[in-house]
N, C-alpha and C. Protein backbone atom coordinates (compact mmCIF):
# COMPACT_ATOMS: atom_id res chain seq x y z
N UNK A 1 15.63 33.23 16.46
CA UNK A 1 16.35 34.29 15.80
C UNK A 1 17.26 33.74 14.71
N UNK A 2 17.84 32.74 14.78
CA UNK A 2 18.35 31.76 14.00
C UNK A 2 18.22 31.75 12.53
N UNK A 3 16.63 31.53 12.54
CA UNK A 3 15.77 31.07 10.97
C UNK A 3 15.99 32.45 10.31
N UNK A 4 16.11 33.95 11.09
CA UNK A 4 15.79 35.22 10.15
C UNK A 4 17.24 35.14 9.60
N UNK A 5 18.22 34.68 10.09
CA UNK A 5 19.12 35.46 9.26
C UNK A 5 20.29 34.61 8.73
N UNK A 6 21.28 34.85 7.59
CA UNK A 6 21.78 33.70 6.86
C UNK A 6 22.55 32.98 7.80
N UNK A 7 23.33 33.43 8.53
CA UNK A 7 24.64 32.99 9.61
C UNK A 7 23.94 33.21 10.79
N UNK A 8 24.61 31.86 11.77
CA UNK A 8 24.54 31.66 12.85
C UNK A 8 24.88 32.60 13.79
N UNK A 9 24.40 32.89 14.87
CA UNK A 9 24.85 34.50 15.67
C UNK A 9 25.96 34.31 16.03
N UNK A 10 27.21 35.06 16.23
CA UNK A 10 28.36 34.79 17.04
C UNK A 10 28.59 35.64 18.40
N UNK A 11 29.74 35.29 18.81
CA UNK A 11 29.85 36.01 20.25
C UNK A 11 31.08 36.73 19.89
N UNK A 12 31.32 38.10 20.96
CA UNK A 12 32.73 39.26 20.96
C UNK A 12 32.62 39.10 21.91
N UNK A 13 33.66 39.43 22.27
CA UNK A 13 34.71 40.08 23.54
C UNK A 13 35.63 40.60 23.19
N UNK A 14 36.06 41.74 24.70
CA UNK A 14 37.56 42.19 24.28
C UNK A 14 38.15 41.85 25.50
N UNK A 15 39.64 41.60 25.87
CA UNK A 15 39.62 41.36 26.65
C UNK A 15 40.51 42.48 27.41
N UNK A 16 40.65 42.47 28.82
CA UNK A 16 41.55 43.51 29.48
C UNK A 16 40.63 43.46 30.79
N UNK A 17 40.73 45.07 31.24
CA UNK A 17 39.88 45.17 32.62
C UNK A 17 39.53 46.96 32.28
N UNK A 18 38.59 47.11 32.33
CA UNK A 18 37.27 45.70 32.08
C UNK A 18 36.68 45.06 30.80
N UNK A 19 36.53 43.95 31.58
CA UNK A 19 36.35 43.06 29.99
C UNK A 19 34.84 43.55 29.64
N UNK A 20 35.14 43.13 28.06
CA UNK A 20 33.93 43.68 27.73
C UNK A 20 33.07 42.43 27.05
N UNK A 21 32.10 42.51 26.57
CA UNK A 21 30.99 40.93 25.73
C UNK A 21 29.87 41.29 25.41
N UNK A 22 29.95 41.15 24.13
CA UNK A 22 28.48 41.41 23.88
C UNK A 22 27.91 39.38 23.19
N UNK A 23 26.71 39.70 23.98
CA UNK A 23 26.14 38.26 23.73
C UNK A 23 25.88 37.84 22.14
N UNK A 24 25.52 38.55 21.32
CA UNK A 24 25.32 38.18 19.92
C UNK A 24 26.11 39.04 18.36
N UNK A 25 26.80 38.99 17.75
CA UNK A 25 26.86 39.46 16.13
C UNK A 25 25.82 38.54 15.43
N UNK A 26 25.23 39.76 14.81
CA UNK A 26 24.29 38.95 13.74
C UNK A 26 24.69 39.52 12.51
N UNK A 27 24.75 38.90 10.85
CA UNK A 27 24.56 39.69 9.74
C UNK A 27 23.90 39.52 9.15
N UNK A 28 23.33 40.46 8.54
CA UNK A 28 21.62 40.92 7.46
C UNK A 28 22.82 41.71 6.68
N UNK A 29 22.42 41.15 5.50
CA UNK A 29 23.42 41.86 4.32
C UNK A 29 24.58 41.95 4.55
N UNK A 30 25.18 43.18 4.37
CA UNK A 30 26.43 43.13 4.48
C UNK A 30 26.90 44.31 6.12
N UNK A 31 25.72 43.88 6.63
CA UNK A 31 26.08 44.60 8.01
C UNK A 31 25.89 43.89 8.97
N UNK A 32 27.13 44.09 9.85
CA UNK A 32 27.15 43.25 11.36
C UNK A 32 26.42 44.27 12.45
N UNK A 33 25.98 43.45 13.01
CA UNK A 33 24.36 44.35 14.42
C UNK A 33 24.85 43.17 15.98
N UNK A 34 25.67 44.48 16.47
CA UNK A 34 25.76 44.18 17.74
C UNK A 34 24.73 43.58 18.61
N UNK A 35 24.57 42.68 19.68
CA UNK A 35 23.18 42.79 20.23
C UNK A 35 23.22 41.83 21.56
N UNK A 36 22.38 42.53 22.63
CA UNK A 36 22.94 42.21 23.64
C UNK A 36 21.51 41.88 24.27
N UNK A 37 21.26 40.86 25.49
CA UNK A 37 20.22 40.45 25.85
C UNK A 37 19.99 40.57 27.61
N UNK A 38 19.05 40.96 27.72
CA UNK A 38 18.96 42.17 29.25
C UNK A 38 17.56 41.54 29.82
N UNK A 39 17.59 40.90 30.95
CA UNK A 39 16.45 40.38 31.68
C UNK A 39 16.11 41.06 32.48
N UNK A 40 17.02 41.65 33.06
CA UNK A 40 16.86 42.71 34.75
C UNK A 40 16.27 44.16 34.21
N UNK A 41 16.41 44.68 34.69
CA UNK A 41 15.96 46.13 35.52
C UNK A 41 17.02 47.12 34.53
N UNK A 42 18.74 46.46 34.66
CA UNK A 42 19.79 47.25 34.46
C UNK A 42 19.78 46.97 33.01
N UNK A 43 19.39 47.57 31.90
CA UNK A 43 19.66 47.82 30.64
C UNK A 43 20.63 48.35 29.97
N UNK A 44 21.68 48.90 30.77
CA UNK A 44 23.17 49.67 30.30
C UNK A 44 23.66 48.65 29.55
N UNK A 45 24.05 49.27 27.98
CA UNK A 45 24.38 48.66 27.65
C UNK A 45 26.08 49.20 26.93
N UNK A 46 26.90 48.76 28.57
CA UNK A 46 28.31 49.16 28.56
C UNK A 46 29.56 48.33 27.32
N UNK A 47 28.93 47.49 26.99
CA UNK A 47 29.95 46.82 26.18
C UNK A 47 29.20 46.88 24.49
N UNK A 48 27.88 47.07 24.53
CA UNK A 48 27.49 47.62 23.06
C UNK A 48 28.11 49.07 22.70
N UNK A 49 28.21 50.22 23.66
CA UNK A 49 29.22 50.86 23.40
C UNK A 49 30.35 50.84 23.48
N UNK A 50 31.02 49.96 23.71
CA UNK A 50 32.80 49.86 23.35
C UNK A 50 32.47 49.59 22.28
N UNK A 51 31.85 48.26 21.79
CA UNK A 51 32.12 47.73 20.65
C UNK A 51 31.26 48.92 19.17
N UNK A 52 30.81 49.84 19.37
CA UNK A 52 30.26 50.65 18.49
C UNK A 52 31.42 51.81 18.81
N UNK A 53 32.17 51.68 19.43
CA UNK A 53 33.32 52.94 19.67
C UNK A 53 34.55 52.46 19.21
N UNK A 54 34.84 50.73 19.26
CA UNK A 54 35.65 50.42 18.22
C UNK A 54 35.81 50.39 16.83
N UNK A 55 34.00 49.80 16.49
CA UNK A 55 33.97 49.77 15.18
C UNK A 55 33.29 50.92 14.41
N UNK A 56 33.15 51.96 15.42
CA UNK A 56 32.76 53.46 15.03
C UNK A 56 31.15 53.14 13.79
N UNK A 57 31.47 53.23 12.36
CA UNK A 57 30.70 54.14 11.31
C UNK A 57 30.56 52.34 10.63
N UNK A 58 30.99 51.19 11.40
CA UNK A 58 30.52 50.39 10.71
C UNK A 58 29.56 49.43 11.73
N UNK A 59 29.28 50.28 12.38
CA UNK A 59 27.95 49.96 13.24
C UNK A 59 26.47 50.56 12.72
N UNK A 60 25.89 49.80 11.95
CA UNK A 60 24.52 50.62 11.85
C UNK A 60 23.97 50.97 12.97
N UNK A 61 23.75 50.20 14.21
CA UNK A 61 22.87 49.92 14.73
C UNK A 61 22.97 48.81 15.64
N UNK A 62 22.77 49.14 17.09
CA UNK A 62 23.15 48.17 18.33
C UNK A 62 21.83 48.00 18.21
N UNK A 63 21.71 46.54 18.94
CA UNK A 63 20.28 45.92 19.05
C UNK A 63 19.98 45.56 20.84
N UNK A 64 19.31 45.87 21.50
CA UNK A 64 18.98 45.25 23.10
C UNK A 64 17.80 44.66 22.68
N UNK A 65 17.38 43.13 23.60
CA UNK A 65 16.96 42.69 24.26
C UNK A 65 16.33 42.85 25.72
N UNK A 66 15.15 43.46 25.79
CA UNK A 66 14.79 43.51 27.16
C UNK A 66 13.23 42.88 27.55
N UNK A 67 13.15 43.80 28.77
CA UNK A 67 11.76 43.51 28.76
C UNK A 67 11.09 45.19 28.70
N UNK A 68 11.82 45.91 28.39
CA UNK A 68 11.06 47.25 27.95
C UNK A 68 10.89 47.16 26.92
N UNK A 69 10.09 48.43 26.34
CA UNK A 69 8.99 48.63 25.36
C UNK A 69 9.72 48.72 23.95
N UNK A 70 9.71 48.40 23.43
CA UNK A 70 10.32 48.68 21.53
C UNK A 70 10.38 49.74 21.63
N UNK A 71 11.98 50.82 21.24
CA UNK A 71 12.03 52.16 21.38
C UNK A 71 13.24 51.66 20.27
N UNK A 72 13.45 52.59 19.33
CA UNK A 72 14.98 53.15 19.03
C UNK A 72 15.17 54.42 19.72
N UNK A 73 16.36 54.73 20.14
CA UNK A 73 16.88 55.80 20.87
C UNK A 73 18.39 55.77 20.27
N UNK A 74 18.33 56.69 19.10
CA UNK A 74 19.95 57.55 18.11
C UNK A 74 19.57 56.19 17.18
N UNK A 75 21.23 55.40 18.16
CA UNK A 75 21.76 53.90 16.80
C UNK A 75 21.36 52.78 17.83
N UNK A 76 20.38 53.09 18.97
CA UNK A 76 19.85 51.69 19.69
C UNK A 76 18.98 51.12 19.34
N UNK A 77 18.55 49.74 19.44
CA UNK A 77 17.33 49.70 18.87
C UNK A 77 17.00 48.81 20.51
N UNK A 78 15.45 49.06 20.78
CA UNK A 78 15.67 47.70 22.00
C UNK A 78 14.06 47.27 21.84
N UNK A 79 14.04 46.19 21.71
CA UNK A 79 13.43 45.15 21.19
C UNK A 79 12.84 44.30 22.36
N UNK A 80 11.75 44.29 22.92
CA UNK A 80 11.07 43.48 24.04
C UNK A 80 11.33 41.78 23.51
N UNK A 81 11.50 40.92 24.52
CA UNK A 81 11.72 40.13 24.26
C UNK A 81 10.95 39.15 23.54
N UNK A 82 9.21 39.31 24.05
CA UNK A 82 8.49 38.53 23.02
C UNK A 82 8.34 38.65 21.73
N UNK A 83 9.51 40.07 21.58
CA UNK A 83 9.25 40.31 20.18
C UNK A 83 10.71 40.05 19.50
N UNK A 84 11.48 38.93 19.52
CA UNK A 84 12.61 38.54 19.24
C UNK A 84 12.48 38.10 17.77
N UNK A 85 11.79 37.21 17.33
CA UNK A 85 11.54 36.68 16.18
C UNK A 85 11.21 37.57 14.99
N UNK A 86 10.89 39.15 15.75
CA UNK A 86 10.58 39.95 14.39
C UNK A 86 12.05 40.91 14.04
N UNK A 87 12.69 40.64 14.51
CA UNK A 87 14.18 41.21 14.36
C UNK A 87 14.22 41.57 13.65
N UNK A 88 14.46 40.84 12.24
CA UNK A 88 15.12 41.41 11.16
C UNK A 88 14.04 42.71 10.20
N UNK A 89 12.57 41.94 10.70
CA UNK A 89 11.65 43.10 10.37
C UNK A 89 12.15 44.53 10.66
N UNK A 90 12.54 44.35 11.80
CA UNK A 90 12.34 45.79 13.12
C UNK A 90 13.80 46.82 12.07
N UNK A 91 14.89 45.61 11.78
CA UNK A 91 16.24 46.13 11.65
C UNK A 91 15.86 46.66 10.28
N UNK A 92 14.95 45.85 9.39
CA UNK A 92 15.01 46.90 8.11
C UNK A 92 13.88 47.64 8.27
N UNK A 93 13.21 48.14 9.14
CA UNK A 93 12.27 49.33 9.59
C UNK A 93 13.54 50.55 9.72
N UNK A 94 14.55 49.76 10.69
CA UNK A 94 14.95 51.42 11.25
C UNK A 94 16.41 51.43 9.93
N UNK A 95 16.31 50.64 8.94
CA UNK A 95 17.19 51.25 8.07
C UNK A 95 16.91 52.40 7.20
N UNK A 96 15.59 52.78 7.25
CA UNK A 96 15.31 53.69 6.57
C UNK A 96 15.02 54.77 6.97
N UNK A 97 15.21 54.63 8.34
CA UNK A 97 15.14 56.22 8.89
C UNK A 97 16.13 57.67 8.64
């Protein structure tokens, strides 16, 4: 995921109770894409919404990691895992929706 995009991914948190983390910031242009990475069963993704409820209207678009099927659902996008490397494809697919 590295090679697609100019900057290295970073990590958030907030802290308090309950803490919150999302595993990756990535930026493509001039937009930061939350994105969080989900192996199990449980796909909630409780701290991609804080952090899209903090940063409201400068969230295009939360990104998951799973092992379910490539769906956007609203501003989610969730992305099967063998299909990690086409990211930035996927992200300027759903910019034009």
């Amino acid at each position: 995921m590295t090679d697609q995009f100019e900057l290295p991914p970073r990590y958030w948190t907030k802290e308090g109770s309950p803490r919150y983390e999302v595993d990756f910031l990535i930026q493509r242009k001039n937009a930061v894409y939350p994105v969080e990475v989900k192996a199990g069963g449980n796909v909630e993704g409780r701290s991609l919404k804080k952090y899209a409820e903090i940063y409201g209207t400068d969230v295009p678009l939360r990104i998951r990691f799973s092992l379910r099927n490539l769906k956007l659902d609203g501003d989610t996008l969730n992305i099967p895992l063998f299909m990690a490397d086409q990211t930035d494809r996927l992200i300027s697919l759903c910019e034009g929706r």
